[in-house]
N, C-alpha and C. Protein backbone atom coordinates (compact mmCIF):
# COMPACT_ATOMS: atom_id res chain seq x y z
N UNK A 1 12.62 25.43 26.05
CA UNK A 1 12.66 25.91 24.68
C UNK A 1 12.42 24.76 23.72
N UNK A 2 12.24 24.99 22.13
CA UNK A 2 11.79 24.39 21.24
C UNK A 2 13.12 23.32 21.52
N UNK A 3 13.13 22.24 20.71
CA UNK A 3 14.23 21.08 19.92
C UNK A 3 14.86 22.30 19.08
N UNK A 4 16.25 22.66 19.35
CA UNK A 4 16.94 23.62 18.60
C UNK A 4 17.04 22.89 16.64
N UNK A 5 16.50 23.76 16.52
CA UNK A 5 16.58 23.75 14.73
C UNK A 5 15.23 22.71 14.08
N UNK A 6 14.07 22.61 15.61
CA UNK A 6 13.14 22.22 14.86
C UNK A 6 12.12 23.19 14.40
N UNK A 7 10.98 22.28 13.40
CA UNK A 7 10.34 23.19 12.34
C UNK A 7 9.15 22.49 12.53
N UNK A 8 7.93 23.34 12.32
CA UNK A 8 6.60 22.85 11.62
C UNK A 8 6.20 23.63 10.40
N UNK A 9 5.91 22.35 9.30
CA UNK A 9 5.63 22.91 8.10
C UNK A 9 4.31 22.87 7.45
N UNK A 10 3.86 24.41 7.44
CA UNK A 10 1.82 24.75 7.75
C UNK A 10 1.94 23.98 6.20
N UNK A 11 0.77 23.49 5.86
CA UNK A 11 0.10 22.94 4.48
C UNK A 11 -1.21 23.43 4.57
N UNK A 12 -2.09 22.77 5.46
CA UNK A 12 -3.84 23.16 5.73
C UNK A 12 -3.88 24.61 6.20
N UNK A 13 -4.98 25.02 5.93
CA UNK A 13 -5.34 26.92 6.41
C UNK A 13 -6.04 26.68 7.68
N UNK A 14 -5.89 25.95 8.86
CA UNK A 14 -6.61 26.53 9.96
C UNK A 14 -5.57 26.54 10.90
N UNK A 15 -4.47 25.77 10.46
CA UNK A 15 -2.84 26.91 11.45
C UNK A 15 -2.27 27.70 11.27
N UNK A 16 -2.70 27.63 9.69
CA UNK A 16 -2.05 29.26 9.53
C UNK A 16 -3.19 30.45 9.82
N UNK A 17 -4.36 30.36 9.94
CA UNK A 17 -5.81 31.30 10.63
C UNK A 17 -5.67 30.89 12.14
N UNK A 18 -4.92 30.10 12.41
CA UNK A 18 -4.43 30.58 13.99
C UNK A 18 -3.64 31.58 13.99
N UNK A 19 -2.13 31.30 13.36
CA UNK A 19 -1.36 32.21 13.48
C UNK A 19 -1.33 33.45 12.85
N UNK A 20 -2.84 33.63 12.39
CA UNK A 20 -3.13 34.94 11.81
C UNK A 20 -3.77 36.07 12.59
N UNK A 21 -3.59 35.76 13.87
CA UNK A 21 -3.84 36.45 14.94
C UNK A 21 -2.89 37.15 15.83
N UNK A 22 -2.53 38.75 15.82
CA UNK A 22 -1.14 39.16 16.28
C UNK A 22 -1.18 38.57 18.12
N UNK A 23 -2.02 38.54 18.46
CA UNK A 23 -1.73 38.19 20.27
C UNK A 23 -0.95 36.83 19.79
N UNK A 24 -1.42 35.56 19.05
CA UNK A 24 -0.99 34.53 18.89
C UNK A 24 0.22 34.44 18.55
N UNK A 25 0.81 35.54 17.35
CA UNK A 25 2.18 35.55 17.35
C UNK A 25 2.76 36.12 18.35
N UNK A 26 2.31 36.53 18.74
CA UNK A 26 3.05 37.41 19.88
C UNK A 26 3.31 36.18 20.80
N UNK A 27 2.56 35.44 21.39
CA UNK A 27 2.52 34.48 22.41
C UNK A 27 3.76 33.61 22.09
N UNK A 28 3.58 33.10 20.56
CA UNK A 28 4.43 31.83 19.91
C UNK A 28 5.81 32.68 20.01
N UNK A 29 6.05 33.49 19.35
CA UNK A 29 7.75 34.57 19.51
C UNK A 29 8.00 34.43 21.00
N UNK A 30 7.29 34.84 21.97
CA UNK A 30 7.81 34.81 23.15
C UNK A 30 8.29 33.44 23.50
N UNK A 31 7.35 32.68 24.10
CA UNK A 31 8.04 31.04 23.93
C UNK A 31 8.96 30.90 23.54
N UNK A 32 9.40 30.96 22.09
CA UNK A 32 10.60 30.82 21.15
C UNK A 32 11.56 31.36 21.65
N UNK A 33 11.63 32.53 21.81
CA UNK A 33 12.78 33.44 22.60
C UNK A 33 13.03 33.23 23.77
N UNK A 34 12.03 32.99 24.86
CA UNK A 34 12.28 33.16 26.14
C UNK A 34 12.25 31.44 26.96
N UNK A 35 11.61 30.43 26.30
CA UNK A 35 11.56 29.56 26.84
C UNK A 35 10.10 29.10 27.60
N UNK A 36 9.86 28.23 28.24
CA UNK A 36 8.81 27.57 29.00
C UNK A 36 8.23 28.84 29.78
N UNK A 37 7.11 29.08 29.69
CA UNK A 37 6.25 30.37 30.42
C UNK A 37 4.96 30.15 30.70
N UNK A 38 4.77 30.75 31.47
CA UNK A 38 3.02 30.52 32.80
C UNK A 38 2.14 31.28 31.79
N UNK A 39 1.10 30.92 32.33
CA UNK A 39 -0.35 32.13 31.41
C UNK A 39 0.16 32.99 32.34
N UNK A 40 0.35 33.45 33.61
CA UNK A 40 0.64 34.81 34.28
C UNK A 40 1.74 35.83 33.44
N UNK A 41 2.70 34.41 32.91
CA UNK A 41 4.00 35.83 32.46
C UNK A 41 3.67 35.88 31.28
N UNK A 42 2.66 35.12 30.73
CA UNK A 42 2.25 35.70 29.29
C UNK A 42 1.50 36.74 29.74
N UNK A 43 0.85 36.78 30.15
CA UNK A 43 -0.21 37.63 30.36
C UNK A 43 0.93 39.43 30.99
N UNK A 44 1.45 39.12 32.02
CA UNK A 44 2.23 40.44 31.92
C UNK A 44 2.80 40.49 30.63
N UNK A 45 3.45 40.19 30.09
CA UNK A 45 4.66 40.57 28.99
C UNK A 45 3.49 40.90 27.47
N UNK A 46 2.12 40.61 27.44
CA UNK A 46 1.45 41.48 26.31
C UNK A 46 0.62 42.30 27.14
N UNK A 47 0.47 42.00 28.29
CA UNK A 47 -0.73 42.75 28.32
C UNK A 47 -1.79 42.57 28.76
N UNK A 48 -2.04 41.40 28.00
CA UNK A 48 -3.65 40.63 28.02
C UNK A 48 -4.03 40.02 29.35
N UNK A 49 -4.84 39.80 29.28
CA UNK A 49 -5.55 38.94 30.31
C UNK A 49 -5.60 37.84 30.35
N UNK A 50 -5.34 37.17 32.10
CA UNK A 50 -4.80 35.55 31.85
C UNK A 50 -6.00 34.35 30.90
N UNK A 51 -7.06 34.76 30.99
CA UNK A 51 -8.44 34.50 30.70
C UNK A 51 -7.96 34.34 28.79
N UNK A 52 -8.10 35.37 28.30
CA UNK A 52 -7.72 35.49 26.81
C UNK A 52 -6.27 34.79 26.70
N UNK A 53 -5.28 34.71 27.37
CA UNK A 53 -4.01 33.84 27.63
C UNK A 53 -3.90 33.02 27.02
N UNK A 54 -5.15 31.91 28.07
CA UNK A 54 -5.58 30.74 28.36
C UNK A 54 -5.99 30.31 26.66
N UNK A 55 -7.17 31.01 26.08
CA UNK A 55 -7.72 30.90 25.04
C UNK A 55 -6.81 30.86 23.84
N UNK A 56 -6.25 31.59 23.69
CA UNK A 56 -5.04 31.89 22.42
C UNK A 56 -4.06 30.96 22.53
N UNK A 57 -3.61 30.09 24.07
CA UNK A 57 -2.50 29.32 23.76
C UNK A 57 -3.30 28.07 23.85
N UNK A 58 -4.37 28.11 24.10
CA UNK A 58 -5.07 26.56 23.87
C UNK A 58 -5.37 26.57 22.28
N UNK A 59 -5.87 27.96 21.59
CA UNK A 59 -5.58 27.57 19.94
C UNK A 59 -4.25 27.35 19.17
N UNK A 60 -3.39 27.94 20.16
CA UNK A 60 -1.89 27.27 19.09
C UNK A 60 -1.52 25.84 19.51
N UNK A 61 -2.24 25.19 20.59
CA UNK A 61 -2.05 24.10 20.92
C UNK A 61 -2.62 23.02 20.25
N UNK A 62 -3.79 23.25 19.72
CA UNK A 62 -4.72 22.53 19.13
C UNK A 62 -4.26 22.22 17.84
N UNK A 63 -3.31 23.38 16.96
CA UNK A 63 -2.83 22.87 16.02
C UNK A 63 -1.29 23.23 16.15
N UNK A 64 -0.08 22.23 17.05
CA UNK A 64 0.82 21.89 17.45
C UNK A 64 1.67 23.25 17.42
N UNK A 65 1.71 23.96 17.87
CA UNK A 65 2.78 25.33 18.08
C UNK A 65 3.22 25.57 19.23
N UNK A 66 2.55 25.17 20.24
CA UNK A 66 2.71 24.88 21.44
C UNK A 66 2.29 24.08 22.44
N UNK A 67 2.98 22.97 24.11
CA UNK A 67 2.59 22.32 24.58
C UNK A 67 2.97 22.54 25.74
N UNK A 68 2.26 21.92 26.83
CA UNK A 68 2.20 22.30 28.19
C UNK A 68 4.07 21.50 29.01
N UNK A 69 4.15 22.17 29.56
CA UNK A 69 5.26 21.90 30.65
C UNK A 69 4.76 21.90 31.92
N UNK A 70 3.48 20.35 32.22
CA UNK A 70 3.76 19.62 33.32
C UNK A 70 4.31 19.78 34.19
N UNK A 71 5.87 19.31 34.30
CA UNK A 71 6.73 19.43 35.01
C UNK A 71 7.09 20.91 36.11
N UNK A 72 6.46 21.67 35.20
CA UNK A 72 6.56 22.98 35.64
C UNK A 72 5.70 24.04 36.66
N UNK A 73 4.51 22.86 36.54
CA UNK A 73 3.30 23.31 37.36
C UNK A 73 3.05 22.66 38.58
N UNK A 74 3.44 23.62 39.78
CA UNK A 74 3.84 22.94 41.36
C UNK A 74 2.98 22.56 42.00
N UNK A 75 1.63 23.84 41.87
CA UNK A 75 0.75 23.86 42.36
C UNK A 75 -1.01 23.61 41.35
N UNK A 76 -0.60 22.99 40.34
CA UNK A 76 -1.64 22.58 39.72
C UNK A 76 -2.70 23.99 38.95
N UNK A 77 -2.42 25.04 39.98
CA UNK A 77 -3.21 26.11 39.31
C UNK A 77 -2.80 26.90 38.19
N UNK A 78 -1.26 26.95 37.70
CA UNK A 78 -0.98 27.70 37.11
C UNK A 78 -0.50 26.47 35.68
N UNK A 79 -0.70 27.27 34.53
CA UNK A 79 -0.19 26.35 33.53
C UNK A 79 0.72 26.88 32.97
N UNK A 80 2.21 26.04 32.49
CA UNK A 80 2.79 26.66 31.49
C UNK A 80 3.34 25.91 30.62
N UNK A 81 4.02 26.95 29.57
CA UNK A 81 3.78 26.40 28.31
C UNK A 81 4.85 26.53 27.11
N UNK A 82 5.83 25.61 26.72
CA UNK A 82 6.58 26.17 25.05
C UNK A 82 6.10 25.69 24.09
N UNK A 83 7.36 26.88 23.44
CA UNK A 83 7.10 26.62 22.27
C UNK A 83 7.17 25.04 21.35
N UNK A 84 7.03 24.55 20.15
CA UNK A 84 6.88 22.76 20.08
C UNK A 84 7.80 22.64 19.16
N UNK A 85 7.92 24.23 18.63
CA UNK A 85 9.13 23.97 17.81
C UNK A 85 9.83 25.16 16.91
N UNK A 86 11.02 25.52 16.80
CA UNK A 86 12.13 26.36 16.90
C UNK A 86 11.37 27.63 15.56
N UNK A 87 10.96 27.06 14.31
CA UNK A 87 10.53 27.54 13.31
C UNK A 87 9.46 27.22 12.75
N UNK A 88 8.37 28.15 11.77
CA UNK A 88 7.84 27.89 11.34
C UNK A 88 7.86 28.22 9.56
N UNK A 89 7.62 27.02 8.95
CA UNK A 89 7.82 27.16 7.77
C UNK A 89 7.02 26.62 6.72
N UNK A 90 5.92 27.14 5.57
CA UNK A 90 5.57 26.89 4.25
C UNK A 90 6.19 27.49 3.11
N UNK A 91 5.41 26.39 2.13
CA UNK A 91 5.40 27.17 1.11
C UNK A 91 4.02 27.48 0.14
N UNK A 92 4.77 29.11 -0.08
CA UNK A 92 3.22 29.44 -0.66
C UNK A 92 2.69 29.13 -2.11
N UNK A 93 3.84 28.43 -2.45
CA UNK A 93 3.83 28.21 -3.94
C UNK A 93 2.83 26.99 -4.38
N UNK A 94 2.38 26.02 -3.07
CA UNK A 94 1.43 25.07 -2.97
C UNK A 94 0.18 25.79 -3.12
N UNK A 95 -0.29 26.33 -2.43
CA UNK A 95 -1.31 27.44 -2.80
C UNK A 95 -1.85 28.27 -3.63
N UNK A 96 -1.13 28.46 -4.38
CA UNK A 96 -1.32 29.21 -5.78
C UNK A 96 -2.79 28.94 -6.08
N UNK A 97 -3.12 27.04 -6.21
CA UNK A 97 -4.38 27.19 -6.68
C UNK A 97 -5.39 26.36 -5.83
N UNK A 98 -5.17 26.84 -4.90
CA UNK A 98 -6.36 26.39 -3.72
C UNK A 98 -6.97 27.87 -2.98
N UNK A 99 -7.79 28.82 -3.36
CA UNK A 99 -8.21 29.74 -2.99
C UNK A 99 -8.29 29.77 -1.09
N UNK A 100 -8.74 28.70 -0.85
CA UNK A 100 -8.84 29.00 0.97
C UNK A 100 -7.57 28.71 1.66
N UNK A 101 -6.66 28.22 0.69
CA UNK A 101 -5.67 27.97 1.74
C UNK A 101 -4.61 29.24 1.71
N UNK A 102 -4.68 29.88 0.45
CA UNK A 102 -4.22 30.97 -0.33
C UNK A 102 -4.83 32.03 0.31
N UNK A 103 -5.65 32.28 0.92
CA UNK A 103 -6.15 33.18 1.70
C UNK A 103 -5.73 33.12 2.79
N UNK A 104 -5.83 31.77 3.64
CA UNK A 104 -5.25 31.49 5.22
C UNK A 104 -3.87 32.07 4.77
N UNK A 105 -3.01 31.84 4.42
CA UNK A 105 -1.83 31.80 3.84
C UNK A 105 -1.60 33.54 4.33
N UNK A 106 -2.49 34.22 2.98
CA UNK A 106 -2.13 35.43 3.10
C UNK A 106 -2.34 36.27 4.44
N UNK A 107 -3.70 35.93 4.97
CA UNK A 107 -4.17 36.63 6.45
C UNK A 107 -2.96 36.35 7.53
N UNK A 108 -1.90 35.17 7.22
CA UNK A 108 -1.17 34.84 8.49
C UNK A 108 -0.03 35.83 7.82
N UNK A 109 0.73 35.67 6.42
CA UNK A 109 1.77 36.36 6.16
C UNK A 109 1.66 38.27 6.51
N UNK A 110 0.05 38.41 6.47
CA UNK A 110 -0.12 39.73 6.51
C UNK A 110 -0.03 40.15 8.11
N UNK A 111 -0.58 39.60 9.37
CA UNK A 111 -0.15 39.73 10.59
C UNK A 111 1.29 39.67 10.70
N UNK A 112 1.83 38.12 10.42
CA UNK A 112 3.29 38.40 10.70
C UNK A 112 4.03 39.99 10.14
N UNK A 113 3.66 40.61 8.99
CA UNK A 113 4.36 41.62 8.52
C UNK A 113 4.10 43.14 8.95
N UNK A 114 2.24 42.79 9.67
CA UNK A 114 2.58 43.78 10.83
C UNK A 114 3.06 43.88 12.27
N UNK A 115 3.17 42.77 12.72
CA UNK A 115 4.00 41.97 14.13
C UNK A 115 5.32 42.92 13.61
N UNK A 116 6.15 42.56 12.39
CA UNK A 116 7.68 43.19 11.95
C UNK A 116 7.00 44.56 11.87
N UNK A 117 6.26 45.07 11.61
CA UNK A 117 6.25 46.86 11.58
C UNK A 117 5.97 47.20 13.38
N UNK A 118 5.23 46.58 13.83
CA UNK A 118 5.47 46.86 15.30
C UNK A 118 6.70 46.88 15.73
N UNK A 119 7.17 45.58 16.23
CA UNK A 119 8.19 45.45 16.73
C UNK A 119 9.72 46.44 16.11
N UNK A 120 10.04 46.61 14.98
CA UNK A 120 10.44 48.20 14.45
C UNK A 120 10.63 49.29 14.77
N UNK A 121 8.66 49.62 15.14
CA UNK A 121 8.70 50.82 15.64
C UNK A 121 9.06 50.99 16.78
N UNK A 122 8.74 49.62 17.95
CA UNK A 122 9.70 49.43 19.47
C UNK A 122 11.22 49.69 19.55
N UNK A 123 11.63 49.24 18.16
CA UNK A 123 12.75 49.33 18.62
C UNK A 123 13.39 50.41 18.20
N UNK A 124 12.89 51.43 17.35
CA UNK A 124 13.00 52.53 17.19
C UNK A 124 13.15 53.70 18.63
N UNK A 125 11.77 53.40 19.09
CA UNK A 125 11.53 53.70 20.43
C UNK A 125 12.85 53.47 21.70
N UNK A 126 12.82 52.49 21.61
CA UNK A 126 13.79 51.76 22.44
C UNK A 126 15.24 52.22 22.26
N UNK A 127 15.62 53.08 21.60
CA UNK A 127 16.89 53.27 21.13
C UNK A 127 17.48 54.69 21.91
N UNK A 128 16.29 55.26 22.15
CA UNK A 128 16.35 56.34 23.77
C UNK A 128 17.29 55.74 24.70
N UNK A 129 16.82 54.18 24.84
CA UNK A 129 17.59 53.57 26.02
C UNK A 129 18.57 52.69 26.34
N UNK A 130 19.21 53.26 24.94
CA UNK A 130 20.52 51.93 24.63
C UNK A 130 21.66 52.67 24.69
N UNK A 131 22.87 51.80 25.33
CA UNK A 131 23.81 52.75 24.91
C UNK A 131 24.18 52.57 23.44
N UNK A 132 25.43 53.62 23.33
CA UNK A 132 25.38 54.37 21.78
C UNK A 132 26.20 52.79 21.01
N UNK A 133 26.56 52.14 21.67
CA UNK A 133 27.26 51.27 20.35
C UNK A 133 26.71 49.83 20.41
N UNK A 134 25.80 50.08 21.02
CA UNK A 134 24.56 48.87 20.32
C UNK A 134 23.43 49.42 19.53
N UNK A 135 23.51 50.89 19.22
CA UNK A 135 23.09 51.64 18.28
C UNK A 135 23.50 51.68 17.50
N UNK A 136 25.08 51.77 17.23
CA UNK A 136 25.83 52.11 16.44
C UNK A 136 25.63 50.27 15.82
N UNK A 137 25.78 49.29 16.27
CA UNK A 137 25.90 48.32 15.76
C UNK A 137 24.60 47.47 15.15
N UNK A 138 23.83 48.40 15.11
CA UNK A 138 22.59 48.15 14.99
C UNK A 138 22.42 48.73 12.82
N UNK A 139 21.45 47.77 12.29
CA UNK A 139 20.87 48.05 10.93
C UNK A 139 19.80 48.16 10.56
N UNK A 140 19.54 49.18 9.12
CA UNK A 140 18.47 49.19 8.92
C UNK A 140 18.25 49.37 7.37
N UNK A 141 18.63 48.43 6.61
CA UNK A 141 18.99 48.75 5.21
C UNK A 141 17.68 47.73 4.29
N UNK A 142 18.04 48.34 2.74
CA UNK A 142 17.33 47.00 2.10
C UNK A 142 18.53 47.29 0.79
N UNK A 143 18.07 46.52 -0.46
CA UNK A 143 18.98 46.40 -1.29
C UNK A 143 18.02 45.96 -2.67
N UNK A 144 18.18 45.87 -3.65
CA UNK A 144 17.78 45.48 -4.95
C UNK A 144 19.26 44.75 -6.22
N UNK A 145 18.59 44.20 -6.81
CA UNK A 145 19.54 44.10 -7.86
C UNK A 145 18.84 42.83 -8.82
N UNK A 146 19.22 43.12 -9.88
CA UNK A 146 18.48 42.50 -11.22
C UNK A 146 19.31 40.37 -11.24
N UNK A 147 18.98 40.16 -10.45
CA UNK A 147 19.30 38.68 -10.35
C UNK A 147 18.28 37.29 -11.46
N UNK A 148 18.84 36.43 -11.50
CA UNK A 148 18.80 35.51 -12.29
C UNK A 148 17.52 34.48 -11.17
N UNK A 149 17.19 33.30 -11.47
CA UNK A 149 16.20 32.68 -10.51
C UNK A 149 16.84 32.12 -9.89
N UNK A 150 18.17 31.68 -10.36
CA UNK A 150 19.25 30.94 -9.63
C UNK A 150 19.81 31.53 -8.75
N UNK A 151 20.09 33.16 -9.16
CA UNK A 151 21.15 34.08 -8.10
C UNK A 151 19.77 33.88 -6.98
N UNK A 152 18.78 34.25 -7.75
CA UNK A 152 18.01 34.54 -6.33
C UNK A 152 17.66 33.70 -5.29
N UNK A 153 17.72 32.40 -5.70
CA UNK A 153 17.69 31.31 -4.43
C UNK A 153 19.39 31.26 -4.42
N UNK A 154 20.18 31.04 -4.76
CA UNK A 154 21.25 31.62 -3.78
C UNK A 154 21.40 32.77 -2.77
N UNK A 155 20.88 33.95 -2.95
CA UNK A 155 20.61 35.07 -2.28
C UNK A 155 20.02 34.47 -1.00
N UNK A 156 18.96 33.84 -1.19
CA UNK A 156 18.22 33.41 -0.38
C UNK A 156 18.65 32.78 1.01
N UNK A 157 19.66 31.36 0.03
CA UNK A 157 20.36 30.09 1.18
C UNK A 157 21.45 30.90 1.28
N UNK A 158 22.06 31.92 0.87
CA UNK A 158 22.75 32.65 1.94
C UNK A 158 22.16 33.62 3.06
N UNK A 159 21.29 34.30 2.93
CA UNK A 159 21.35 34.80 3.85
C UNK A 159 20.53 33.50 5.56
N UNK A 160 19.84 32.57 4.59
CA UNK A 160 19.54 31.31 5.86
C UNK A 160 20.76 30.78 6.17
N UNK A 161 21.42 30.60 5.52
CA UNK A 161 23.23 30.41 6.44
C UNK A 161 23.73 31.35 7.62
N UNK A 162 23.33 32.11 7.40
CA UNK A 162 23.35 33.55 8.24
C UNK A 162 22.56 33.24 9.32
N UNK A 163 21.42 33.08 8.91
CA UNK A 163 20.60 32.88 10.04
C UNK A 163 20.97 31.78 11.07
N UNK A 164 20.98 30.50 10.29
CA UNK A 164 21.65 29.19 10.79
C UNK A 164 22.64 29.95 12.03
N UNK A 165 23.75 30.38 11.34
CA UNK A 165 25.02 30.28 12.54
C UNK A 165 24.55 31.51 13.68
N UNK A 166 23.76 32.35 13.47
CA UNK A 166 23.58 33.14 14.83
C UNK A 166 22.66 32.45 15.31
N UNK A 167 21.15 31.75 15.03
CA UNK A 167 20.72 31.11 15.40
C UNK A 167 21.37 30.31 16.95
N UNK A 168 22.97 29.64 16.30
CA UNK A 168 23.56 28.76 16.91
C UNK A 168 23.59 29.05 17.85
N UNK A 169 24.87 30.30 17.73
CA UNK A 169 25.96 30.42 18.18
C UNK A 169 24.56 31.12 19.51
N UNK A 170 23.94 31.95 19.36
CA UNK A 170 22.89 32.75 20.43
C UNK A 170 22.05 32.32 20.70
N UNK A 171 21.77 31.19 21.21
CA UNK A 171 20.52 30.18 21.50
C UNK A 171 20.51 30.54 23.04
N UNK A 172 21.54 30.66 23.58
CA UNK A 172 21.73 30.40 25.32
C UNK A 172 21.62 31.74 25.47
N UNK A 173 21.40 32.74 26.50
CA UNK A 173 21.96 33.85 27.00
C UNK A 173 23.51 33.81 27.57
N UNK A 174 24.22 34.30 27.67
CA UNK A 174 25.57 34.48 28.12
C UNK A 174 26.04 36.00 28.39
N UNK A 175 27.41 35.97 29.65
CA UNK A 175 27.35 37.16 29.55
C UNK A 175 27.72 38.24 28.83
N UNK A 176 27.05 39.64 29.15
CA UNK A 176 27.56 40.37 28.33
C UNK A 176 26.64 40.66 26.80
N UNK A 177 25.48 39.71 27.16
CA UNK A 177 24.76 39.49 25.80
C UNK A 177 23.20 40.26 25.87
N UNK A 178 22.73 40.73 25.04
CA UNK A 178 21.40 40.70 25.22
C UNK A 178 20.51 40.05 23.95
N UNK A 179 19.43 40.11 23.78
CA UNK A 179 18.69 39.65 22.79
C UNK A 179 18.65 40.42 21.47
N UNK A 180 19.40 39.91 20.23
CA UNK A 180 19.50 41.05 19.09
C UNK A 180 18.18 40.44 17.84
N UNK A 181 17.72 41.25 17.25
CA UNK A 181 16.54 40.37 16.99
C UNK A 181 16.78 40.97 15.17
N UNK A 182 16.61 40.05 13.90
CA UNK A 182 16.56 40.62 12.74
C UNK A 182 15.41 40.01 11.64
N UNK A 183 15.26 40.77 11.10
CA UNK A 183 14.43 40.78 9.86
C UNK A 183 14.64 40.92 8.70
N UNK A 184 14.99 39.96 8.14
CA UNK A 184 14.72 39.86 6.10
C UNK A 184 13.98 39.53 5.69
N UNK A 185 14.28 40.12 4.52
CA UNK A 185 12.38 39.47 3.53
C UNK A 185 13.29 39.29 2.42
N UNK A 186 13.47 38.42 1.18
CA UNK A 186 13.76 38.04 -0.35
C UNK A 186 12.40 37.82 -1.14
N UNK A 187 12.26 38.78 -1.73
CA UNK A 187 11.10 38.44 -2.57
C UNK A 187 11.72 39.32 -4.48
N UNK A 188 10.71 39.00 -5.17
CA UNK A 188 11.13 39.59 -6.51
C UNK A 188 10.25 40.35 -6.66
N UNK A 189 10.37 41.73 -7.16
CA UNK A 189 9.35 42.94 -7.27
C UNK A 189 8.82 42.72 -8.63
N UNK A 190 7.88 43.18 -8.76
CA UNK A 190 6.73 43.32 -9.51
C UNK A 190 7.78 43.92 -10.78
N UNK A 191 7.00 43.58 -11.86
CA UNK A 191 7.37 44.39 -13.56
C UNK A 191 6.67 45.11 -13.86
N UNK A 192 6.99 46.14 -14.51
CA UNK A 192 5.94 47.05 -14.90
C UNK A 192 6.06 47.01 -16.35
């Protein structure tokens, strides 16, 4: 797995037009979650083919999202691979006035936000096969309220405090546990 609580922070638009590709996120999330993995178990766990695998994790490699685990390859034929590091993080506010990077920018934020409408609808799906009080303990809310610029980056570094300590505390598997996975967005809506 990544250096727990490390980060790469995109600036240029040709890592974020990597990661504007859903197989690619898909690839990078897995890593992250699951740890050091072969092109074979990538390749079962989307789908794809070890061939296209190969291709997609040699482009997140090229611009540092992921690196090979050596150590891991017995027989020389198989490669595998983590993640390089725990999070990924910009800001888009650099962009404002650079049109191509403002575009990379948007093409990657717009995959990631259908990656979150997929994964949603899985787990929507998936709820056939749960028992009832990891259903029951399960959310699906949003919220509004007329905040200040200040409340709203407080809003913000609280709910990344949040994140921080489950982050922590659920890094390992243990028993009794399974993988709980969440999604926020803080943004300020439009005026009319």
């Amino acid at each position: 797995m990544a250096e727990p609580g490390s980060s790469i922070d995109l600036h240029d638009a040709g890592p974020m037009r990597a990661l504007a590709h859903p197989l690619r996120l898909k690839i990078l999330g897995l890593l992250r979650l699951e740890g050091p993995l072969s092109v074979s178990m990538l390749a079962a766990a989307t789908g794809a083919a070890s061939g296209s695998i190969s291709y997609h994790v040699g482009t997140l490699a090229k611009h540092g999202f992921v690196e090979r685990v050596p150590e891991r390859e017995r027989d020389g034929r198989e490669r595998w691979w983590r993640a390089a590091h725990e999070i990924t993080r910009m800001r888009t506010e650099e962009f404002l006035d650079d049109p191509d990077r403002r575009e990379a920018s948007d093409a990657m934020r717009r995959a990631v936000i259908d990656a979150y409408h997929r994964e949603l609808l899985e787990a929507l799906e998936a709820e056939r096969t749960l028992e009832p009080e990891w259903i029951s303990a399960s959310d699906s809310s949003d919220g509004a309220a007329q905040l200040t610029i200040e409340e709203f980056r407080e809003l913000t570094a609280d709910l990344d405090a949040v994140h921080a300590k489950w982050w922590a505390r659920g890094r390992e598997p243990r028993a009794g546990t399974r993988p709980v996975r969440w999604i926020t967005h803080t943004f300020p809506r439009p005026t009319r």
